[in-house]
Protein backbone atom coordinates (compact mmCIF):
# COMPACT_ATOMS: atom_id res chain seq x y z
CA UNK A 1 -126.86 1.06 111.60
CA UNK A 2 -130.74 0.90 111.22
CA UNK A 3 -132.84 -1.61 112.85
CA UNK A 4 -135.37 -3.22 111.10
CA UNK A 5 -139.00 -3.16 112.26
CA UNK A 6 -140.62 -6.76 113.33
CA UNK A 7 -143.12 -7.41 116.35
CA UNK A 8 -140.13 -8.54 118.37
CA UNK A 9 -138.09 -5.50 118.13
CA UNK A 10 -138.36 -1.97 117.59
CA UNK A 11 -137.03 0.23 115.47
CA UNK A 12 -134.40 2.47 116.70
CA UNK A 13 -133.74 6.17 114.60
CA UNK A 14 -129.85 6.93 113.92
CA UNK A 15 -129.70 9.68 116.04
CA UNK A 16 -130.98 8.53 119.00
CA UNK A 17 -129.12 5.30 118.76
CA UNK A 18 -125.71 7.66 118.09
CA UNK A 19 -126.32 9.15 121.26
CA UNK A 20 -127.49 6.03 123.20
CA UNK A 21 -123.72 5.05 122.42
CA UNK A 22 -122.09 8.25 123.52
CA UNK A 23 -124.19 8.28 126.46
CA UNK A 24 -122.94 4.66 127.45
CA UNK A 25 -119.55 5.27 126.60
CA UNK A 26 -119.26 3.21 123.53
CA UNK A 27 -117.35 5.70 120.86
CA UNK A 28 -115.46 2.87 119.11
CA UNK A 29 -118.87 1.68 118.11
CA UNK A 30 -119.66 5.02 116.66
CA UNK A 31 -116.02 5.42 114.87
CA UNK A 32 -116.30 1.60 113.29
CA UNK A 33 -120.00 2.69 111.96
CA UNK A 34 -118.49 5.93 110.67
CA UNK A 35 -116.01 3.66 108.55
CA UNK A 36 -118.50 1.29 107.50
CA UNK A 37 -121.67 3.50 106.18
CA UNK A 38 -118.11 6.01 104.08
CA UNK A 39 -117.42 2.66 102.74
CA UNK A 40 -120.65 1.81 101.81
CA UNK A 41 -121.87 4.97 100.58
CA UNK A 42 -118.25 4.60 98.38
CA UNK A 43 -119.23 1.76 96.81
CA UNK A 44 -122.82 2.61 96.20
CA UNK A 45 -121.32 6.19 94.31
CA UNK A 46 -118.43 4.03 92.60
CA UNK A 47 -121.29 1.51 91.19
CA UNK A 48 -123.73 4.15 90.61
CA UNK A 49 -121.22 6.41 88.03
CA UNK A 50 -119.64 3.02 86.38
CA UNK A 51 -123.02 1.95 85.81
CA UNK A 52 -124.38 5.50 84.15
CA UNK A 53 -121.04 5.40 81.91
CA UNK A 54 -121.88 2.16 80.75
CA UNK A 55 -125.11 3.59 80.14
CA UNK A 56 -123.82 6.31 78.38
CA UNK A 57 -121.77 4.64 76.03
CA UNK A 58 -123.52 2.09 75.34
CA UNK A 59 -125.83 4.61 73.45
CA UNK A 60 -123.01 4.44 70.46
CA UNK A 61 -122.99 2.19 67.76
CA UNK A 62 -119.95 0.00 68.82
CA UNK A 63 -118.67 -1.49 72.10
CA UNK A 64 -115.39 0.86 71.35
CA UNK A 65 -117.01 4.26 72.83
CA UNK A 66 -117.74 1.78 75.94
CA UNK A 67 -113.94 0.87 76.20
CA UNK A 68 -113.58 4.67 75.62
CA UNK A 69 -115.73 6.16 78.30
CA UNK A 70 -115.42 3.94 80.97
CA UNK A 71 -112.01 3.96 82.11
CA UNK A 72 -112.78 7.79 82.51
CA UNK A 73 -114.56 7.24 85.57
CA UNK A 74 -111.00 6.07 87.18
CA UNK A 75 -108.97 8.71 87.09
CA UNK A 76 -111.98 10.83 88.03
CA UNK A 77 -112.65 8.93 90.88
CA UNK A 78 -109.04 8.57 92.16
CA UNK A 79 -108.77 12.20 92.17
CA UNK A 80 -111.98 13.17 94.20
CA UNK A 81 -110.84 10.55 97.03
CA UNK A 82 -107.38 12.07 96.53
CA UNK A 83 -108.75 15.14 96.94
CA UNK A 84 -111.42 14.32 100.08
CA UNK A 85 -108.15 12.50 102.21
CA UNK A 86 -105.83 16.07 101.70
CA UNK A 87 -109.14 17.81 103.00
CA UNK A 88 -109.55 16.14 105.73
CA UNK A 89 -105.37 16.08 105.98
CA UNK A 90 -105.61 20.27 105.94
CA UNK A 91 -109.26 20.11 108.38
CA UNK A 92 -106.65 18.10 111.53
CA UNK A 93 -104.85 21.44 111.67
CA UNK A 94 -108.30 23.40 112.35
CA UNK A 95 -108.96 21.28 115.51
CA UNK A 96 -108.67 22.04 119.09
CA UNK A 97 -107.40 18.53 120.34
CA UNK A 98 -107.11 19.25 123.95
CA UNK A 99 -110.12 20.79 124.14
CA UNK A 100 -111.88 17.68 126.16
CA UNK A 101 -108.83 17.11 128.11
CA UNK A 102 -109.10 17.62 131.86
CA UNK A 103 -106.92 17.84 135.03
CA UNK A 104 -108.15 14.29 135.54
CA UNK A 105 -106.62 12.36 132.30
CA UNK A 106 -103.27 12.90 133.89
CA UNK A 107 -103.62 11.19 137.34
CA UNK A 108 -104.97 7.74 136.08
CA UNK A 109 -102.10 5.50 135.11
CA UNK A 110 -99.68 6.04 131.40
CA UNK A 111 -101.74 3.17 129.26
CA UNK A 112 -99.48 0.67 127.83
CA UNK A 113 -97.29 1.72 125.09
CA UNK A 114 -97.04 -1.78 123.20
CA UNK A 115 -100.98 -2.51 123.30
CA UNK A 116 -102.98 0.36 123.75
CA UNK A 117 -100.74 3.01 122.77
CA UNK A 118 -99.36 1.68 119.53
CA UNK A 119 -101.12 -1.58 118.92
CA UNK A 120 -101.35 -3.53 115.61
CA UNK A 121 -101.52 -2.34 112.28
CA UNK A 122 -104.98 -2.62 112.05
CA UNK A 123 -105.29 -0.60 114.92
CA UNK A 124 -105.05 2.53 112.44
CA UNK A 125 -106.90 3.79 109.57
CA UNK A 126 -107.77 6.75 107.94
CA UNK A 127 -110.27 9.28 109.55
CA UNK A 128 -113.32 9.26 106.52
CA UNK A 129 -114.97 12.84 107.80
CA UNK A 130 -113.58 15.46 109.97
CA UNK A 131 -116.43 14.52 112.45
CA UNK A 132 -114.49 11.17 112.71
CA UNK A 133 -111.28 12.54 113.07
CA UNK A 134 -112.66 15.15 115.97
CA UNK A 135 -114.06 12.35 117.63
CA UNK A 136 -110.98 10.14 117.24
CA UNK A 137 -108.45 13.03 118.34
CA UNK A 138 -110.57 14.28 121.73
CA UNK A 139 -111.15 11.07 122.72
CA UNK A 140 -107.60 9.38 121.97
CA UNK A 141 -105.77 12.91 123.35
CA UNK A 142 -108.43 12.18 126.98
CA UNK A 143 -106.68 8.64 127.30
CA UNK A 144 -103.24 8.53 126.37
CA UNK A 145 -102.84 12.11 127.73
CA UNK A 146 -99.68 10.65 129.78
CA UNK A 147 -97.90 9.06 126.75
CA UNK A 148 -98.55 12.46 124.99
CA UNK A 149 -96.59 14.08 127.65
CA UNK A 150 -93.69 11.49 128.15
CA UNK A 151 -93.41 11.80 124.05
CA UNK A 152 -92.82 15.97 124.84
CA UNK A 153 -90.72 15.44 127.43
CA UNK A 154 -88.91 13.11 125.53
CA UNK A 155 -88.71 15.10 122.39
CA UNK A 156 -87.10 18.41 124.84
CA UNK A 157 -84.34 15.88 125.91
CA UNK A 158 -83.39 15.06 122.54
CA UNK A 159 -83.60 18.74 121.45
CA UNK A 160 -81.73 19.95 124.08
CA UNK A 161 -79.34 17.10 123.84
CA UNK A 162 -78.82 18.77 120.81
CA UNK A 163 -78.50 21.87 121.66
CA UNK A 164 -76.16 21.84 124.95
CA UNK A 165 -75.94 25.95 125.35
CA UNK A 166 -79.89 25.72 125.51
CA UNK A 167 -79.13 22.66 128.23
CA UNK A 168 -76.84 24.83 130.07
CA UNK A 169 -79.35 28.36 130.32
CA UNK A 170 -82.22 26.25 131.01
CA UNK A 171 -80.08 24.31 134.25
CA UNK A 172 -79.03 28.03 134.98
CA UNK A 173 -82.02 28.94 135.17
CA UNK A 174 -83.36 26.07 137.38
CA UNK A 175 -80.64 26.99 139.39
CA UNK A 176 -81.55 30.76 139.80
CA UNK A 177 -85.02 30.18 141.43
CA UNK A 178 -83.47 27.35 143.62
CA UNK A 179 -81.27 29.71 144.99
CA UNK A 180 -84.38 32.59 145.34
CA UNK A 181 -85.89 30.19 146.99
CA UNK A 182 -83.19 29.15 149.37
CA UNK A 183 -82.55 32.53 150.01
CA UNK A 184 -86.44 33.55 150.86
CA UNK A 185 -86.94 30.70 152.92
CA UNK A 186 -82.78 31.65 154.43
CA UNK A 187 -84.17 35.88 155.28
CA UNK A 188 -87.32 35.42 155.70
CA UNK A 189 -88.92 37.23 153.07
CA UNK A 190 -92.28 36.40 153.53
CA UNK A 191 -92.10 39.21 155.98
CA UNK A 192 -90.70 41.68 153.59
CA UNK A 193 -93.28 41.61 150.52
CA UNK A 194 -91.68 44.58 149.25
CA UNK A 195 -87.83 43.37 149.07
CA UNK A 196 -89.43 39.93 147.99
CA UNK A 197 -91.54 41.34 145.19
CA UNK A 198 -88.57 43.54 143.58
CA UNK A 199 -86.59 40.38 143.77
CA UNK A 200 -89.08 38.48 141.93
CA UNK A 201 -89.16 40.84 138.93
CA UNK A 202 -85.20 40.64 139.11
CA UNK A 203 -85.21 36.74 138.83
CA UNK A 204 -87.69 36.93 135.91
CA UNK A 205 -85.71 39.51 134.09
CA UNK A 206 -82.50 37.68 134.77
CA UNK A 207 -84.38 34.15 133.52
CA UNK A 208 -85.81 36.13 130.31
CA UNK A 209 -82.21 37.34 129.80
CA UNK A 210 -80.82 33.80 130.40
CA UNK A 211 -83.45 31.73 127.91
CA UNK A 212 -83.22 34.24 125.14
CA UNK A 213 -79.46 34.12 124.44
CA UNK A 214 -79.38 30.23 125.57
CA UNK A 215 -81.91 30.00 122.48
CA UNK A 216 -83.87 27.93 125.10
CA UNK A 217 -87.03 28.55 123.31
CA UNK A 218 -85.77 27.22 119.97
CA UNK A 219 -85.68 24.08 121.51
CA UNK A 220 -89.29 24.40 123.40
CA UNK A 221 -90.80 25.06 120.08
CA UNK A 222 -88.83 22.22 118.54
CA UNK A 223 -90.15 19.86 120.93
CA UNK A 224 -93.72 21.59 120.98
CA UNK A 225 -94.37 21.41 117.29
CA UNK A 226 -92.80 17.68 116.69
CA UNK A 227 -94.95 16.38 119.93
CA UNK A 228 -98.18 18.52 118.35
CA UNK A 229 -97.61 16.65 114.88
CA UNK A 230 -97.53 13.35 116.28
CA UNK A 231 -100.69 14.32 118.42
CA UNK A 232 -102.58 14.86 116.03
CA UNK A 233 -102.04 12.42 113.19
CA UNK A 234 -101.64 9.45 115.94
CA UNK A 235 -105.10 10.65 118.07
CA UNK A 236 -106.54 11.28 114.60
CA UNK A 237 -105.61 7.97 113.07
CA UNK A 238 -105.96 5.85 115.69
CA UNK A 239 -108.79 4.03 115.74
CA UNK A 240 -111.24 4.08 119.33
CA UNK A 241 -110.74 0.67 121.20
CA UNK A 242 -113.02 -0.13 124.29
CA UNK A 243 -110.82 1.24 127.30
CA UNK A 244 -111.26 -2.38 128.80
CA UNK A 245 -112.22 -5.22 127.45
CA UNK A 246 -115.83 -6.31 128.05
CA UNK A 247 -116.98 -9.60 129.59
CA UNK A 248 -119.17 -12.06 127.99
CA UNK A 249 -122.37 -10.94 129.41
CA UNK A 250 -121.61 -7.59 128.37
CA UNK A 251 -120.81 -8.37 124.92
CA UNK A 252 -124.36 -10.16 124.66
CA UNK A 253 -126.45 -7.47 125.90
CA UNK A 254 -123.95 -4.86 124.50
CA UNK A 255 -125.93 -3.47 121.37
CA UNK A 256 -129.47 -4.78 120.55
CA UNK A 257 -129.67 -6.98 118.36
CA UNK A 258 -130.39 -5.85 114.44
């Protein structure tokens, strides 16, 4: 977005208005420019090529090498964007989506699931540059932290719903440091650090022994990899909403005007 220079206004560079709006919390802003200048500089390359085939084959003699050479350009162009999306598709796996995330995301309240956390159809599109999806996944993993979490949580029951030997080592095991706990709270081995240590290492051996032939952790990294998948490619695809919806005097005085 560039403004234009007149006596009444003045005009602003791209980078500083780019961080204006991170500064002032307005990333959907910056992910709806992000779509619009990919689809404009899209159209400007599809126009640009068409136009130097035409070009090009209009050098011939006949119109027939310009039925010839232009439909060329489509299959050409097809694959490139093919090509740019499974880029970007391969790039998701490179990113570090909870690297923004914070202690704090998880004590506000779980955003709705209907609204903010699924919304419309046109609430998704797909990332154009792995700058846009980075920005999309941090800031979309900081606010529906919560729903990520239920989804995990979720995903373990059905796993271990699945699996009910897993079900049965992991309540064991539950069970096991209840009753370590009863029974340091029941001796009083905060008195004996010795005893209580060496019964510590027992409990974790005995847990180890428990998960491993439960096949516990088959069902952990069940649920850990299908909750990571839909991570990403919902953070990544969703597009950035405002986390409230603005008032009318905000909206007026919300970007200067053009």
């Amino acid at each position: 977005m560039v403004f234009s220079s007149n006596p009444l206004a003045l005009s602003v560079p791209d980078p500083a208005f780019e961080s204006w709006l991170r500064e002032k919390g307005y990333l959907e802003i910056l992910d709806q420019r992000s779509s619009d200048l990919h689809r404009i500089s899209t159209a400007a390359a599809g126009d640009g090529a068409a136009a130097t085939s035409v070009s090009a084959s209009s050098g011939g003699s006949d119109n027939s090498n310009a039925a010839t050479h232009i439909p060329t350009f489509l299959p050409y162009g097809a694959f490139v964007s093919c090509f740019s999306y499974l880029k970007i598709l391969i790039s998701l796996l490179t990113l570090n989506p909870f690297a923004k995330l914070t202690n704090d995301d998880f004590a506000g309240n779980t955003p709705s699931w209907t609204k903010a956390f699924i919304g419309s159809f046109g609430s998704y599109s797909f990332p154009t540059s792995l700058d846009q999806a980075r920005l999309r996944t941090h800031e979309n993993v900081k606010r529906f932290a919560r729903n990520y979490a239920s989804l995990f949580i979720l995903f373990l029951a059905c796993s271990l719903y699945q699996m009910p030997i897993a079900l049965v080592g992991l309540l064991l095991s539950l069970a096991l440091w209840d009753g370590f706990k009863y029974c340091g709270d029941h001796w009083k081995l905060d008195q004996r650090p010795v005893l209580r240590q060496t019964l510590v290492r027992v409990a974790q051996c005995a847990t180890a022994v428990i998960l491993f032939f439960s096949n516990v952790q088959v069902a952990l990294l069940y649920a850990l990899g299908v909750s990571y998948a839909v991570l990403v490619l919902h953070a990544s695809f969703r597009k950035l909403t405002p986390a409230k919806q603005p008032s009318q005097s905000e909206r007026s005085r919300r970007i200067p005007k053009k």
